[in-house]
N, C-alpha and C. Protein backbone atom coordinates (compact mmCIF):
# COMPACT_ATOMS: atom_id res chain seq x y z
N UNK A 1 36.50 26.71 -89.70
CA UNK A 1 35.71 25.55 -89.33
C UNK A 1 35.87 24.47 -90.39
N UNK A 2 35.76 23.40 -89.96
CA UNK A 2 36.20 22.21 -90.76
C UNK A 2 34.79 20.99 -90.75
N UNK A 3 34.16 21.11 -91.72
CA UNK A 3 32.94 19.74 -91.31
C UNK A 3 33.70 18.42 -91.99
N UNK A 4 32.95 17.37 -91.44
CA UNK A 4 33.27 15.97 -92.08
C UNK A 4 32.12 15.20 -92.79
N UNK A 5 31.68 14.98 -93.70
CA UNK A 5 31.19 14.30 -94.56
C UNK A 5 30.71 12.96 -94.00
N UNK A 6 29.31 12.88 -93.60
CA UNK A 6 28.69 11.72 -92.75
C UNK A 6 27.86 11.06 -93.79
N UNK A 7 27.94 10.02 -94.67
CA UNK A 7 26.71 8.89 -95.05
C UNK A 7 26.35 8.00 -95.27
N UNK A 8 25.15 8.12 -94.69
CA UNK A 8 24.33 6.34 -94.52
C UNK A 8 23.62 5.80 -95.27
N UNK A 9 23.13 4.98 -95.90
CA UNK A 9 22.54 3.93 -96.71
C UNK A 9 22.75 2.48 -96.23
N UNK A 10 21.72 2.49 -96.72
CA UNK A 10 21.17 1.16 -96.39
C UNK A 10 21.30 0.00 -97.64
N UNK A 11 22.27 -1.05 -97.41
CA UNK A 11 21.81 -1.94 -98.36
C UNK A 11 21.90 -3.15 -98.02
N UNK A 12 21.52 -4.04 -99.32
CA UNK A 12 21.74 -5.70 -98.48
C UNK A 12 22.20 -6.37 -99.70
N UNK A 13 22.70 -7.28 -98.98
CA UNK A 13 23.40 -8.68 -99.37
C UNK A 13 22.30 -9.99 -100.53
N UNK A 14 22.80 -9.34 -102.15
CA UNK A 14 21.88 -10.21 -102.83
C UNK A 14 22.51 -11.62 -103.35
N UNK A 15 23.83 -11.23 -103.12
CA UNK A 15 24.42 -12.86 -103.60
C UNK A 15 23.89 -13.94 -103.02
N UNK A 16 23.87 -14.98 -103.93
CA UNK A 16 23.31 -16.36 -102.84
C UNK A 16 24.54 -16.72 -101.44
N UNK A 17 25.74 -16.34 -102.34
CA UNK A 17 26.19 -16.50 -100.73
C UNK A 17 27.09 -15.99 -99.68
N UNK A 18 25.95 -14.82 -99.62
CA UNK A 18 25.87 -13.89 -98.87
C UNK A 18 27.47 -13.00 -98.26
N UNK A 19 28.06 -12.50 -97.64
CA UNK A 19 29.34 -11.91 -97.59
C UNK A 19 30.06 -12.61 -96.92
N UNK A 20 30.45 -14.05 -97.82
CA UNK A 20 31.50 -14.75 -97.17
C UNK A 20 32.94 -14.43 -97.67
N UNK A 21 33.58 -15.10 -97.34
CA UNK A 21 35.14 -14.90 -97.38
C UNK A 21 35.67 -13.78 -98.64
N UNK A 22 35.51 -14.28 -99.74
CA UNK A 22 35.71 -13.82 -101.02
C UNK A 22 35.53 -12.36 -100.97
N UNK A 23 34.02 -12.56 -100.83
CA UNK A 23 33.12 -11.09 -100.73
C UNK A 23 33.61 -10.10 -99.96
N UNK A 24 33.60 -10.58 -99.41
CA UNK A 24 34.64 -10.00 -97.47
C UNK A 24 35.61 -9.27 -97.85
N UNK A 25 36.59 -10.13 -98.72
CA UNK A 25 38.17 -9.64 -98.90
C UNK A 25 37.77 -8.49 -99.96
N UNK A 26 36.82 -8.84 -101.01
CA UNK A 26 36.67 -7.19 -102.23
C UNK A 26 35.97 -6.08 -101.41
N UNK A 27 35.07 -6.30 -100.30
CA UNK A 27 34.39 -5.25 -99.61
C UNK A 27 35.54 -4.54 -98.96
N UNK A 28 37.01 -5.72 -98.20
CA UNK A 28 37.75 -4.63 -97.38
C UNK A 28 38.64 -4.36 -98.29
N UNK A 29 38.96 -4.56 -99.28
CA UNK A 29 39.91 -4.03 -100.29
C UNK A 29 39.58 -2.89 -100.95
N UNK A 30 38.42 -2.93 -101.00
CA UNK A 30 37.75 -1.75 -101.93
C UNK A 30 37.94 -0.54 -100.73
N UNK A 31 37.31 -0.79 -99.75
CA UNK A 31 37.03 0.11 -98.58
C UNK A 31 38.41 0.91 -98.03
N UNK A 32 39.79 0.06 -97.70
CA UNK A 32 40.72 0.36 -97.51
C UNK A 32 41.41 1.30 -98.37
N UNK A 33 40.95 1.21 -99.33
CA UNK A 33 41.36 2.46 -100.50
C UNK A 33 40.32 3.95 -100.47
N UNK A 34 39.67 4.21 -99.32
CA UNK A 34 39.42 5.83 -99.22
C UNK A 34 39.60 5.87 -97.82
N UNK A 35 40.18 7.47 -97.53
CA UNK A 35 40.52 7.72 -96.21
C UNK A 35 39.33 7.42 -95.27
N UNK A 36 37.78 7.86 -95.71
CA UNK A 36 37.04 7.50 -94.91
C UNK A 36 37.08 6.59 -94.16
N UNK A 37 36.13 6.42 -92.94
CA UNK A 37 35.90 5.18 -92.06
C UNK A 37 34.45 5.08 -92.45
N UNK A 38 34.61 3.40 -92.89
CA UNK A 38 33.20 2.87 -93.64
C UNK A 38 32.96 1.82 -92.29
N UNK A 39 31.68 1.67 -91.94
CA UNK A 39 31.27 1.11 -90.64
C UNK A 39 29.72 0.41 -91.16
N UNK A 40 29.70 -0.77 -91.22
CA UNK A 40 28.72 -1.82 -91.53
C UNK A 40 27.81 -2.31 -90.26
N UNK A 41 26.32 -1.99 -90.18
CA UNK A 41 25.60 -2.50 -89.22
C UNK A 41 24.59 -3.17 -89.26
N UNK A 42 24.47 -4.43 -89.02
CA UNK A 42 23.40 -5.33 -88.77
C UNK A 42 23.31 -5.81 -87.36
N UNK A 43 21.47 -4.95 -87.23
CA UNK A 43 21.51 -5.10 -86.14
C UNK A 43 22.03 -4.43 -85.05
N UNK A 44 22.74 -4.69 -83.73
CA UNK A 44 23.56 -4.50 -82.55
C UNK A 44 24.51 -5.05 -83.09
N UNK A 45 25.05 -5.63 -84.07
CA UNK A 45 26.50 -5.77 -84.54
C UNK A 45 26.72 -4.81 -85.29
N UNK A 46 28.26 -4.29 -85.37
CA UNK A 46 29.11 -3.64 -86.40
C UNK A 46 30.35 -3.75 -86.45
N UNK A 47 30.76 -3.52 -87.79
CA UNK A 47 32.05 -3.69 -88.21
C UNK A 47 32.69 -2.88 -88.98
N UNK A 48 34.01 -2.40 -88.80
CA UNK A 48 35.16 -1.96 -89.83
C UNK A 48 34.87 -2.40 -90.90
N UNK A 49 34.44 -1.37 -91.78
CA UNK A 49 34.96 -2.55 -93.47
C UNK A 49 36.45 -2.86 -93.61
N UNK A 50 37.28 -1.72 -93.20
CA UNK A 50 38.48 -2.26 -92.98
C UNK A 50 39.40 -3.65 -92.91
N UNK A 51 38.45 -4.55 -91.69
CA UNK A 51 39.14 -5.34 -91.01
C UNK A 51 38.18 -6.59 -91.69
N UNK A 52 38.60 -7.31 -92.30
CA UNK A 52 38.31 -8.94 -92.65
C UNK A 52 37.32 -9.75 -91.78
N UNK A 53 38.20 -9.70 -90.14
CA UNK A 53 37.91 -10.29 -89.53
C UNK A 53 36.32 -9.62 -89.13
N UNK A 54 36.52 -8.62 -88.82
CA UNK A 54 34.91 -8.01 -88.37
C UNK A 54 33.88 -8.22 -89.05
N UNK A 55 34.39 -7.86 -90.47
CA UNK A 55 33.34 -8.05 -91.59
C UNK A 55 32.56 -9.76 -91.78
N UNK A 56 33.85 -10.87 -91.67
CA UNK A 56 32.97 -11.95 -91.28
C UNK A 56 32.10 -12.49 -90.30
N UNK A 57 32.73 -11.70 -88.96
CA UNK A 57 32.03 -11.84 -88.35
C UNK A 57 30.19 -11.39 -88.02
N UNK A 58 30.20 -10.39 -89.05
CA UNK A 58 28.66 -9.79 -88.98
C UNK A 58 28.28 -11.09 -89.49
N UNK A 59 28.51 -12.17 -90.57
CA UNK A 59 27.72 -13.34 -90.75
C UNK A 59 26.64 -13.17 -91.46
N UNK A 60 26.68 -12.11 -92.41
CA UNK A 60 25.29 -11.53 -93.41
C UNK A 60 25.36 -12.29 -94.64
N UNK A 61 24.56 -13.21 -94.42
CA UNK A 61 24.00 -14.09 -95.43
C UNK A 61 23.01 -13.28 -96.49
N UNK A 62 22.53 -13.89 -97.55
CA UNK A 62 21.56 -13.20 -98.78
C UNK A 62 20.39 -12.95 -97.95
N UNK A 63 19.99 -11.78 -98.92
CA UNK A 63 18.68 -11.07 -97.86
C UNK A 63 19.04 -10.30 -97.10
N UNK A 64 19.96 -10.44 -96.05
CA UNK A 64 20.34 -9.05 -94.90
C UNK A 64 20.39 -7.83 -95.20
N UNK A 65 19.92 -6.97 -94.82
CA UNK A 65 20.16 -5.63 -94.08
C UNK A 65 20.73 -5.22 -93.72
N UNK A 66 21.90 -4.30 -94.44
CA UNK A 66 22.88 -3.47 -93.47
C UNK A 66 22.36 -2.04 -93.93
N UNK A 67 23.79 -1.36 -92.43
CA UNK A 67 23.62 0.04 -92.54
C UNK A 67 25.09 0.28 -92.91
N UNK A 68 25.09 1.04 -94.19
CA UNK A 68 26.35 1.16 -94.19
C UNK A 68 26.70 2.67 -93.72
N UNK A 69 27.50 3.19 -93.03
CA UNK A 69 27.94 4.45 -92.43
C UNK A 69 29.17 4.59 -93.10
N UNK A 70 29.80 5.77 -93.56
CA UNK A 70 30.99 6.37 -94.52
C UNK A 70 31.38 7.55 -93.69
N UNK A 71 32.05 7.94 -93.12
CA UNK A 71 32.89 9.24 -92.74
C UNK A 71 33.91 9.74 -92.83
N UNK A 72 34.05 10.86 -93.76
CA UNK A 72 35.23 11.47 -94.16
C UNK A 72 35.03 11.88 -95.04
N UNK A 73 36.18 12.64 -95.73
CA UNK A 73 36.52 13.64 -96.83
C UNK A 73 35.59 13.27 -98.17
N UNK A 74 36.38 11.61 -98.25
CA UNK A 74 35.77 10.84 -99.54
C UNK A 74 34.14 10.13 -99.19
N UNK A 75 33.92 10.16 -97.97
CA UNK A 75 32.79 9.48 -97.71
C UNK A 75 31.50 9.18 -98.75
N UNK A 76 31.44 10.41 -99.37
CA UNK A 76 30.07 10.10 -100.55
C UNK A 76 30.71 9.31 -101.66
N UNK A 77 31.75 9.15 -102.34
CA UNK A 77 32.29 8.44 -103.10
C UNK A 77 32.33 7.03 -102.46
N UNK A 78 32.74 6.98 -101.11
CA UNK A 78 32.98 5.39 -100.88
C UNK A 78 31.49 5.06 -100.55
N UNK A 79 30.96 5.37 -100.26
CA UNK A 79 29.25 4.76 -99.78
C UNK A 79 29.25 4.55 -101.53
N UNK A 80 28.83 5.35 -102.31
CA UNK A 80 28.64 5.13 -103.48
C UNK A 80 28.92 3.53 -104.43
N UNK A 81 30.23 3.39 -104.48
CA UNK A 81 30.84 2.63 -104.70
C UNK A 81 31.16 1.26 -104.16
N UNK A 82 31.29 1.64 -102.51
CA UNK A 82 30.83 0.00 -101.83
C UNK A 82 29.26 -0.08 -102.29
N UNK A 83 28.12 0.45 -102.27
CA UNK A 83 26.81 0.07 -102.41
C UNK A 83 27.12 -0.37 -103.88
N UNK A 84 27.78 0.10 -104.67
CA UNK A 84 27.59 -0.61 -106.06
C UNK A 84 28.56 -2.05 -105.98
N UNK A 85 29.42 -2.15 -105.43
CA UNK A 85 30.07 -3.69 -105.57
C UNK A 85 28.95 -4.71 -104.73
N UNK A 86 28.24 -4.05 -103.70
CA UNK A 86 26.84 -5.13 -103.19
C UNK A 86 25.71 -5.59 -104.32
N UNK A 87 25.35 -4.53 -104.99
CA UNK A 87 24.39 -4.18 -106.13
C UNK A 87 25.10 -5.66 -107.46
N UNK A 88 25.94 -5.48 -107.64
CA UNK A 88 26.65 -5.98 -108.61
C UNK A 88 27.69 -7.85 -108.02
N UNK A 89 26.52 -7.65 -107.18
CA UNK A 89 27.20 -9.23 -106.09
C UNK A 89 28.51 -9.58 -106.08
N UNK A 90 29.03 -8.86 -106.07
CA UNK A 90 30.57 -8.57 -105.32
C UNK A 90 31.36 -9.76 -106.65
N UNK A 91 30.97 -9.54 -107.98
CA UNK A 91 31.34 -9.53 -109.42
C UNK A 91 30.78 -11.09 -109.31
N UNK A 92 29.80 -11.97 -108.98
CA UNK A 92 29.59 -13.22 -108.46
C UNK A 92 28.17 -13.58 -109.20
N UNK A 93 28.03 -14.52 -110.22
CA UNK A 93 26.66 -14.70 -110.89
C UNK A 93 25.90 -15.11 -110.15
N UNK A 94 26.17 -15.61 -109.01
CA UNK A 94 24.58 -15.56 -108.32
C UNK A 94 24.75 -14.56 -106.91
């Protein structure tokens, strides 16, 4: 039997401005580097961290609420680690 490694946390968006472009590109860069599938939800929207395009499209300005979902092998490492590049405003002084 083989299990897969499922986890969720919750975090949000403290930069003033919020997960635009920049932010976007270190969230899917970072993300693209573990086999897991990392899956971002605000709301009835979600997105690939994977994909650029999805990720802008959630449109999560400062203050938001996501759910971040991680599945796979590495999954507790990448939840870990994307929640700390949010924590740490995606290396951005405000």
């Amino acid at each position: 039997m083989r299990c897969i490694l499922r986890v969720e946390c919750n975090i949000q968006v403290i930069n003033k401005l919020g997960l635009h472009a920049r932010a976007a590109a270190k969230l899917v860069k970072l993300s693209a580097g573990f086999e897991s599938s990392v899956v971002l939800n605000n709301g009835s929207a979600s997105a690939d961290a994977k994909s650029i395009m999805q990720v802008l499209m959630l449109a999560a300005s400062q203050e938001t609420h996501l759910l971040l979902t991680a599945e796979g092998n590495d999954a507790q490492l990448a939840a870990s680690r994307i929640s700390r590049l949010f924590e740490n405003r995606f290396g951005e002084d405000e």
